[in-house]
C-alpha atoms as a PDB file:
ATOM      1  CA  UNK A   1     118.562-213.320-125.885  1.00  0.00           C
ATOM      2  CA  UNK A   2     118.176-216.839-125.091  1.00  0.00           C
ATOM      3  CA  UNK A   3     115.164-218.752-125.657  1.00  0.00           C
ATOM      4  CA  UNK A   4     113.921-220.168-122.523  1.00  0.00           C
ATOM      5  CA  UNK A   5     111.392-222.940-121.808  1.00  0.00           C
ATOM      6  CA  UNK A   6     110.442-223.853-118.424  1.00  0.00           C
ATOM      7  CA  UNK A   7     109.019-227.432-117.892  1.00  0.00           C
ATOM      8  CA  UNK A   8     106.483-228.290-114.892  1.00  0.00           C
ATOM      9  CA  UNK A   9     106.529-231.616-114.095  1.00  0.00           C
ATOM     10  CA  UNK A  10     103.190-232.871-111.804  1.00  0.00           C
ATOM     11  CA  UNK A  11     100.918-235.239-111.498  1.00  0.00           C
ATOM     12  CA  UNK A  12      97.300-234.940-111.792  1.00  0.00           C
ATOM     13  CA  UNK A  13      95.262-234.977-108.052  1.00  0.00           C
ATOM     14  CA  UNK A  14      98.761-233.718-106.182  1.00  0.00           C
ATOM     15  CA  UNK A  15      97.770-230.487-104.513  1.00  0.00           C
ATOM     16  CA  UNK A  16     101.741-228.990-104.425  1.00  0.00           C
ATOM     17  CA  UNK A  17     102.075-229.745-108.062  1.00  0.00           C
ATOM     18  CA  UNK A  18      98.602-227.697-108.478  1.00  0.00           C
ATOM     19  CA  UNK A  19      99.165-225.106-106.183  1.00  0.00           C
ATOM     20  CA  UNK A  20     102.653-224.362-107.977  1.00  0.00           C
ATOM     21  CA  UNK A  21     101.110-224.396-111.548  1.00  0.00           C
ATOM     22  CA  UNK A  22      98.120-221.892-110.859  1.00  0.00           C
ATOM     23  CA  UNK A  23     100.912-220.254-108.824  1.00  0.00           C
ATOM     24  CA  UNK A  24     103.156-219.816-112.285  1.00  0.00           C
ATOM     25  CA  UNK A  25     100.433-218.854-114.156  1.00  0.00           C
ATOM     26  CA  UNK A  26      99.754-216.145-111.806  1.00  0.00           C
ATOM     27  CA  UNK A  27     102.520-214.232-112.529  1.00  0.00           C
ATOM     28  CA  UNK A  28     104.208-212.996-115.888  1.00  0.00           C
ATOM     29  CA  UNK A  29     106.605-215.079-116.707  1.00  0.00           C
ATOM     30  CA  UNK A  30     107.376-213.282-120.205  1.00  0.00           C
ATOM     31  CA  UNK A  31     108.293-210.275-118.021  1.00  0.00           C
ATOM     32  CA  UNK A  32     111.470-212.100-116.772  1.00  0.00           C
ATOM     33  CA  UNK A  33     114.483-211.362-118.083  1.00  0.00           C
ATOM     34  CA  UNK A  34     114.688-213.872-120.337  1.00  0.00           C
ATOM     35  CA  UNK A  35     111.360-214.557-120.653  1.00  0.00           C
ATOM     36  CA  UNK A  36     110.013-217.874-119.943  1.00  0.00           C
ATOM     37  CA  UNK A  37     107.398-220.210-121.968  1.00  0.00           C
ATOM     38  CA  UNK A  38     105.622-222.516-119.604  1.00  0.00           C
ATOM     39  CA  UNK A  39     104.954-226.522-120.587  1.00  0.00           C
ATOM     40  CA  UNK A  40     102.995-228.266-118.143  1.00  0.00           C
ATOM     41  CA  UNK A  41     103.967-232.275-118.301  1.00  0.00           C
ATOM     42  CA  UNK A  42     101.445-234.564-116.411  1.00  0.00           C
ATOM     43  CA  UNK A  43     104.133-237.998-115.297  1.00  0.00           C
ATOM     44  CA  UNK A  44     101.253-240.151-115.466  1.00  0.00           C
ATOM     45  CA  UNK A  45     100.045-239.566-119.025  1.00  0.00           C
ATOM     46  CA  UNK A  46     100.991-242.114-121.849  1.00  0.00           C
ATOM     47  CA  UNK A  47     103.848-239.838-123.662  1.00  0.00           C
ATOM     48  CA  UNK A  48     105.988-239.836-120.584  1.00  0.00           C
ATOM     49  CA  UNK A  49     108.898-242.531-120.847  1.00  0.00           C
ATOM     50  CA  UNK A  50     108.618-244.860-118.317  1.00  0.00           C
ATOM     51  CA  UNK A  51     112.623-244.532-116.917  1.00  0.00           C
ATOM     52  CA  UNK A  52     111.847-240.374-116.772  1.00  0.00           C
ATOM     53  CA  UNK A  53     108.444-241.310-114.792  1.00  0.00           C
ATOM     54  CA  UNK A  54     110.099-242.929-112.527  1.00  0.00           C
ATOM     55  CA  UNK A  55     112.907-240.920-111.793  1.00  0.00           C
ATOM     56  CA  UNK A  56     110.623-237.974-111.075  1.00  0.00           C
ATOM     57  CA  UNK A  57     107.458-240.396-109.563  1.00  0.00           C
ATOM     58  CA  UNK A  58     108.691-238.764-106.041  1.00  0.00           C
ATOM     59  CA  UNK A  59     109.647-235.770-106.332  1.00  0.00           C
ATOM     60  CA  UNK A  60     107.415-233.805-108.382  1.00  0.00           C
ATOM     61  CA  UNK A  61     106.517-231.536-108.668  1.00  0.00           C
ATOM     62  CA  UNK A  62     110.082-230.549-110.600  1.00  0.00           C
ATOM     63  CA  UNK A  63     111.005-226.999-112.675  1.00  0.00           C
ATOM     64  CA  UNK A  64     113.055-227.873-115.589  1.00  0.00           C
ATOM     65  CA  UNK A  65     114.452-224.808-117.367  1.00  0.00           C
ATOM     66  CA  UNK A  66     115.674-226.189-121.362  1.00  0.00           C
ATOM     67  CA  UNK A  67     117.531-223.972-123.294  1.00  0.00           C
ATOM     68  CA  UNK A  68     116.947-224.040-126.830  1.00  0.00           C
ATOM     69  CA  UNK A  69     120.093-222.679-127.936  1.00  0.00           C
ATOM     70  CA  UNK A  70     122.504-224.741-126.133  1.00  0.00           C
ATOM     71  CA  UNK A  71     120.340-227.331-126.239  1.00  0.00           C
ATOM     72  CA  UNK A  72     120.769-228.281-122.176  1.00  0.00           C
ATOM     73  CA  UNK A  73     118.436-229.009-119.451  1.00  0.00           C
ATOM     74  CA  UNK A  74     118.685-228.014-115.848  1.00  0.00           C
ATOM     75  CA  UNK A  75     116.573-228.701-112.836  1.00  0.00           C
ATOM     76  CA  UNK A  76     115.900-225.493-110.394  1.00  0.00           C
ATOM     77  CA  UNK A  77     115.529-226.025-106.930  1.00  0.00           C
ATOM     78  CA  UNK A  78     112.834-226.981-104.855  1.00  0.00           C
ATOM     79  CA  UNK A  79     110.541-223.830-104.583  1.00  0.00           C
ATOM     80  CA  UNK A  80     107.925-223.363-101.317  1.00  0.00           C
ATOM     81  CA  UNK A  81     104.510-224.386-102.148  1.00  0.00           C
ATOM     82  CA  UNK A  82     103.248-221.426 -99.833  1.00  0.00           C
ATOM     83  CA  UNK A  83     105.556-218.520-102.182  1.00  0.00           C
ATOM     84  CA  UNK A  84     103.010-216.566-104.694  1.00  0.00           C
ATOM     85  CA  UNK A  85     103.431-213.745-106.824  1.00  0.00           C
ATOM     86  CA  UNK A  86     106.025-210.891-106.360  1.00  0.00           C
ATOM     87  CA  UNK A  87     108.353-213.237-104.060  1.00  0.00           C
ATOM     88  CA  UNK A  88     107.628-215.798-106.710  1.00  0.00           C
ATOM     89  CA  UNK A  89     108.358-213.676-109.802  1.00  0.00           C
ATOM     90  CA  UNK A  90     111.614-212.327-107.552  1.00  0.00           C
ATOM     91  CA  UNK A  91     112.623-215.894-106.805  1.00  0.00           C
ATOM     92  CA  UNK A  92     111.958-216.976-110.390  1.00  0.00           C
ATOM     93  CA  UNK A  93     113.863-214.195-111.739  1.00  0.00           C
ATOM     94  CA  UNK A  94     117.120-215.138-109.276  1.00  0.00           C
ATOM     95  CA  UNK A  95     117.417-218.562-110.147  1.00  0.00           C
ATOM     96  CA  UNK A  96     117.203-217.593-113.619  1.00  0.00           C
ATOM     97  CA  UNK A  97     119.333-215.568-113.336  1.00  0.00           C
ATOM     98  CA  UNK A  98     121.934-218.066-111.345  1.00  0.00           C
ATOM     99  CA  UNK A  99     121.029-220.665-113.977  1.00  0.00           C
ATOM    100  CA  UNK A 100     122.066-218.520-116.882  1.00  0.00           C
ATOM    101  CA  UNK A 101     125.731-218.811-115.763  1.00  0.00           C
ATOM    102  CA  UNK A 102     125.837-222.571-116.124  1.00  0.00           C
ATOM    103  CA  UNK A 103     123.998-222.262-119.995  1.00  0.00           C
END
């Protein structure tokens, strides 16, 4: 089974990115299939590279699943800030699911 990590990137003070993280740690994301580990990444703190800060300064916040395996990095779609729980566990598990083609 793959290994799995999937990367919130936010910014401290934005209300989507915050609303999305206590959204995903809401539900259970080791009971996907695979099972995800969640890394919350704050753009504005001193470790982020400035040229990756600024490509993601506008958009966050941004799902990154990384697969430690193959080693490659893919960005899932824009998610609604209003989804929560089952519909977000079922949409999580979908993309996944999608995503795991590509990897």
């Amino acid at each position: 089974m793959k290994s799995l990590i999937l990367t919130l990137y936010s910014r401290t003070g934005c209300c989507l990115c915050e609303g999305l993280e206590q959204n995903l740690k809401s539900i259970s994301l080791k009971d996907l299939t695979p099972p995800l580990e969640l890394h919350v990444v704050d753009i504005d703190s001193d470790v982020m590279p400035k040229s990756e800060r600024n490509s993601l300064n506008l958009r966050v916040p941004v799902m990154v699943i990384y697969c430690k395996e193959s080693q490659k990095r893919l960005e899932l779609p824009r998610v609604s800030p209003r989804i929560q729980n089952k519909e977000l566990f079922a949409w999580m598990q979908k993309t996944i699911k999608n995503l795991l083609e590509s990897l």
